[in-house]
N, C-alpha and C. Protein backbone atom coordinates (compact mmCIF):
# COMPACT_ATOMS: atom_id res chain seq x y z
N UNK A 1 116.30 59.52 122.00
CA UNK A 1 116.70 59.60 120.60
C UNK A 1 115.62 58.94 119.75
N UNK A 2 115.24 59.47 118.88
CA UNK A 2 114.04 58.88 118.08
C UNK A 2 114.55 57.98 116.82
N UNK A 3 114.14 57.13 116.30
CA UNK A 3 114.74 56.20 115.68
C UNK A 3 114.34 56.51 114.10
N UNK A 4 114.63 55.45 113.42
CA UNK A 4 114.80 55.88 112.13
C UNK A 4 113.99 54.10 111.36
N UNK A 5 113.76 54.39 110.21
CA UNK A 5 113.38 52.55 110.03
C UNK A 5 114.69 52.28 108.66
N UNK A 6 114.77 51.27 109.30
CA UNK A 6 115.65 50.68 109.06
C UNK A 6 115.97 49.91 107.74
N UNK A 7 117.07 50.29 107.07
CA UNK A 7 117.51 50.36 105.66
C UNK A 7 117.33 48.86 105.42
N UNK A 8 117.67 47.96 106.31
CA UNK A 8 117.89 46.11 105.98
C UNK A 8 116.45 45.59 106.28
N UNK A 9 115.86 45.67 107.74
CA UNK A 9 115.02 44.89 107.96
C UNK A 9 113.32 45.48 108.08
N UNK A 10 113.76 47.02 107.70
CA UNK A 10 112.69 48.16 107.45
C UNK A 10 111.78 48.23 108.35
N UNK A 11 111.69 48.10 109.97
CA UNK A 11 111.34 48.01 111.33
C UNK A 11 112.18 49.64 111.61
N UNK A 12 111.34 49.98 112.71
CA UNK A 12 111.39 51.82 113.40
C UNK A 12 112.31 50.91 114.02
N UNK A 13 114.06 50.85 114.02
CA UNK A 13 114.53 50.48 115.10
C UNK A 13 116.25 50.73 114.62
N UNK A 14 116.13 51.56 113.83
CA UNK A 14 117.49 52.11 113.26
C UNK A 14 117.74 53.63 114.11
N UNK A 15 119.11 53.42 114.96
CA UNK A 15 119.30 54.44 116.35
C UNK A 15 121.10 54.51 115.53
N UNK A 16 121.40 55.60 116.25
CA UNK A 16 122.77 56.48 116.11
C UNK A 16 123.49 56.76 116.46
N UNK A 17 124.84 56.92 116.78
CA UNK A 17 125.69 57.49 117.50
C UNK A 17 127.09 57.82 117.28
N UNK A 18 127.61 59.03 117.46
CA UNK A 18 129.02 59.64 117.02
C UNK A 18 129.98 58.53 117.23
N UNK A 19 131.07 58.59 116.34
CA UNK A 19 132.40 57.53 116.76
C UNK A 19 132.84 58.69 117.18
N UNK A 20 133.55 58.71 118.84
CA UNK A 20 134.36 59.17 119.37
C UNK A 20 135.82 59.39 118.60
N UNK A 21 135.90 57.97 118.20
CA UNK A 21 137.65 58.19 117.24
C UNK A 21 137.62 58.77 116.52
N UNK A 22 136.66 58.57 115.50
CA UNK A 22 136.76 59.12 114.16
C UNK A 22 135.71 60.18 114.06
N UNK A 23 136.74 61.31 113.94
CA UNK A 23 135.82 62.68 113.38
C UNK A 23 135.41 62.89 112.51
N UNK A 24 133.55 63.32 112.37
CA UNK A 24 132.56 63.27 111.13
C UNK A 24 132.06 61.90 110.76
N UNK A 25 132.13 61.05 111.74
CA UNK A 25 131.38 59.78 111.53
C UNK A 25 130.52 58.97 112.74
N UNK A 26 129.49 58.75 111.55
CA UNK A 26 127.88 58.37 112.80
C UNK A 26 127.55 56.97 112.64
N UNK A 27 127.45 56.33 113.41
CA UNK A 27 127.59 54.84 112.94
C UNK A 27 125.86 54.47 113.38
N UNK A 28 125.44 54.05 112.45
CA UNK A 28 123.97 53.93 112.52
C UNK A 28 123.76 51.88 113.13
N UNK A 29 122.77 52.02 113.83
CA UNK A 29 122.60 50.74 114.27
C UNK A 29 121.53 49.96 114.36
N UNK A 30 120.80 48.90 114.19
CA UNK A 30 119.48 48.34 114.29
C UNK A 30 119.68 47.75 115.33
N UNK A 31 118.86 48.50 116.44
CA UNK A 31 118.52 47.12 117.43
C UNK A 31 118.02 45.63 117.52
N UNK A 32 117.07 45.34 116.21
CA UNK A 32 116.37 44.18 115.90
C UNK A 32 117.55 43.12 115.17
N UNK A 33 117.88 43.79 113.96
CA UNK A 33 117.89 42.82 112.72
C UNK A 33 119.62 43.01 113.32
N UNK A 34 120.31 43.74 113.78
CA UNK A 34 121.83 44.20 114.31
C UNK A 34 122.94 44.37 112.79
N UNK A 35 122.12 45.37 111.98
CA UNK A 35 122.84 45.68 110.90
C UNK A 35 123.62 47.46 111.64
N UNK A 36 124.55 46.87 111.04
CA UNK A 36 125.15 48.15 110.95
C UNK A 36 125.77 48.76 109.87
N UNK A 37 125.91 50.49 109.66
CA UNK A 37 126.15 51.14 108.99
C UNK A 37 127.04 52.54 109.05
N UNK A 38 128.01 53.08 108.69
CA UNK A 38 128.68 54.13 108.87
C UNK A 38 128.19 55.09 107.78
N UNK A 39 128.17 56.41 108.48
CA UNK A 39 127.93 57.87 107.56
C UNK A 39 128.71 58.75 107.98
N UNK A 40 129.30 59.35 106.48
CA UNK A 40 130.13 60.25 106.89
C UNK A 40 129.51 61.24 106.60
N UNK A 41 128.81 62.44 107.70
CA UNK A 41 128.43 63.91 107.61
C UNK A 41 128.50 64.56 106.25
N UNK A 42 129.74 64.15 105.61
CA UNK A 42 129.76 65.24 104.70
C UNK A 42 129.60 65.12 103.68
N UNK A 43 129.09 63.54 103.04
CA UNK A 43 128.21 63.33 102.18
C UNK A 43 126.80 63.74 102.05
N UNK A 44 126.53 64.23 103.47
CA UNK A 44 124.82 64.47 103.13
C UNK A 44 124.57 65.74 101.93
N UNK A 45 123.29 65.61 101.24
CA UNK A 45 123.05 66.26 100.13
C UNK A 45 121.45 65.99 99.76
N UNK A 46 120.83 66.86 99.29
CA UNK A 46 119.13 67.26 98.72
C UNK A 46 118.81 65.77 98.56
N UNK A 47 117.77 65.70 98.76
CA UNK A 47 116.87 63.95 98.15
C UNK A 47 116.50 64.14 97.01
N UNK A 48 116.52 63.89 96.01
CA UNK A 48 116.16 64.28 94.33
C UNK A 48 114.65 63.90 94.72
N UNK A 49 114.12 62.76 95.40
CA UNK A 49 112.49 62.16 96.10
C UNK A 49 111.93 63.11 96.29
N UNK A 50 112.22 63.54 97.62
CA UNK A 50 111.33 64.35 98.36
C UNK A 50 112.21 65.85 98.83
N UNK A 51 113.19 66.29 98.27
CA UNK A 51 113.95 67.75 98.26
C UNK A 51 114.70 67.98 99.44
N UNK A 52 114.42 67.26 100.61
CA UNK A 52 115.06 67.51 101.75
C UNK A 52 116.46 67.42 101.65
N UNK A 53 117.22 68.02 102.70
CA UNK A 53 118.70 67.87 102.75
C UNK A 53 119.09 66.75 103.58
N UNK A 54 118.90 65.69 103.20
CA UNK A 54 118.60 64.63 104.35
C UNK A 54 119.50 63.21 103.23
N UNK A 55 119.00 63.18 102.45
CA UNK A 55 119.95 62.54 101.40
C UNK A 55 121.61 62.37 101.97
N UNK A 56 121.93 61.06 102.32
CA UNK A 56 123.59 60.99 103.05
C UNK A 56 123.79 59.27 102.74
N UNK A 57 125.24 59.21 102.44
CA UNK A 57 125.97 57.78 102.04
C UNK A 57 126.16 56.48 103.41
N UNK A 58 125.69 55.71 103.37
CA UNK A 58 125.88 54.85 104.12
C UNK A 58 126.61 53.45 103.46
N UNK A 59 127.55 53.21 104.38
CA UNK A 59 128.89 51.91 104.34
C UNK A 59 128.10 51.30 104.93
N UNK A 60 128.07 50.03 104.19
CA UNK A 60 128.72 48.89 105.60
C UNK A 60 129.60 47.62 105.27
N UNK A 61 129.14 46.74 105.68
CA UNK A 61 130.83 45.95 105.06
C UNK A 61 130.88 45.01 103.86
N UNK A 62 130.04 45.38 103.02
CA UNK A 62 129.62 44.96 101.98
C UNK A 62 129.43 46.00 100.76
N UNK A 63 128.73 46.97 101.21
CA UNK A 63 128.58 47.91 99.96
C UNK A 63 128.18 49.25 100.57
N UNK A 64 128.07 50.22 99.63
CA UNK A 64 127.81 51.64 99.93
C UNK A 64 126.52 52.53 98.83
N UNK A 65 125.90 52.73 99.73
CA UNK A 65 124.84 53.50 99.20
C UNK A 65 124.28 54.53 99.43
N UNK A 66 123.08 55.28 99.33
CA UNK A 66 122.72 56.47 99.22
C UNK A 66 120.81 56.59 100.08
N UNK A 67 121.38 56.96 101.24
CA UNK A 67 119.63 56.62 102.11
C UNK A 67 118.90 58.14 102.37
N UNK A 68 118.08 58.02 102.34
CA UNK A 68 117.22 59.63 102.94
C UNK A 68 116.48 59.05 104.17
N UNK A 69 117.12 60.18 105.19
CA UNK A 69 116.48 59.52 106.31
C UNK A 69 115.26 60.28 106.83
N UNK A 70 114.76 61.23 105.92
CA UNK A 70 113.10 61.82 105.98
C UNK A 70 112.04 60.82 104.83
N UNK A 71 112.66 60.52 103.38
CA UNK A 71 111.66 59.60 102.73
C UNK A 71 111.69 58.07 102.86
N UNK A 72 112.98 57.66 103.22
CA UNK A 72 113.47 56.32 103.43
C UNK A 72 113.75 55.72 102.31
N UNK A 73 114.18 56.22 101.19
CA UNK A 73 114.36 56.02 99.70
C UNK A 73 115.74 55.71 99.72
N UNK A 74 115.76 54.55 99.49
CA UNK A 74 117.24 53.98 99.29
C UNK A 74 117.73 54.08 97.89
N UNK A 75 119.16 54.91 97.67
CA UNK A 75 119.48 54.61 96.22
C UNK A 75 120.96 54.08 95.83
N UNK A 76 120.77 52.73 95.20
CA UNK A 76 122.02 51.93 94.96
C UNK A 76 123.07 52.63 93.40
């Protein structure tokens, strides 16, 4: 699985994986910094940045925001 860099500690070490329980949700994970984050599929939508359809909402237990996981453009 190829990784992603990471929304908190911005290190290639943000990895993924389906919640079995809950259907349409990917719980994103940092191996380093051990932030975690939930996405629900069906928020994803265009990057206004860079146009891709890659633009999707990420939780975590504090707040919710808006990440592109092709430009890495975080939007609060």
């Amino acid at each position: 699985m190829a990784t992603q860099i990471c929304p908190h500690c911005k290190e290639n070490s943000f990895t993924w994986h389906i919640d079995d329980e809950e259907s349409g949700i990917t719980v994103w994970g940092c191996y380093l910094c051990h932030y975690t984050a939930e996405e629900d599929e069906n928020d994803e939508c265009i990057c206004d940045h860079c146009g891709h359809q890659a633009k999707t909402k990420l939780k975590d237990q504090d707040k919710e925001y808006w990440w592109c996981f092709i430009c890495k453009e975080i939007i609060k």
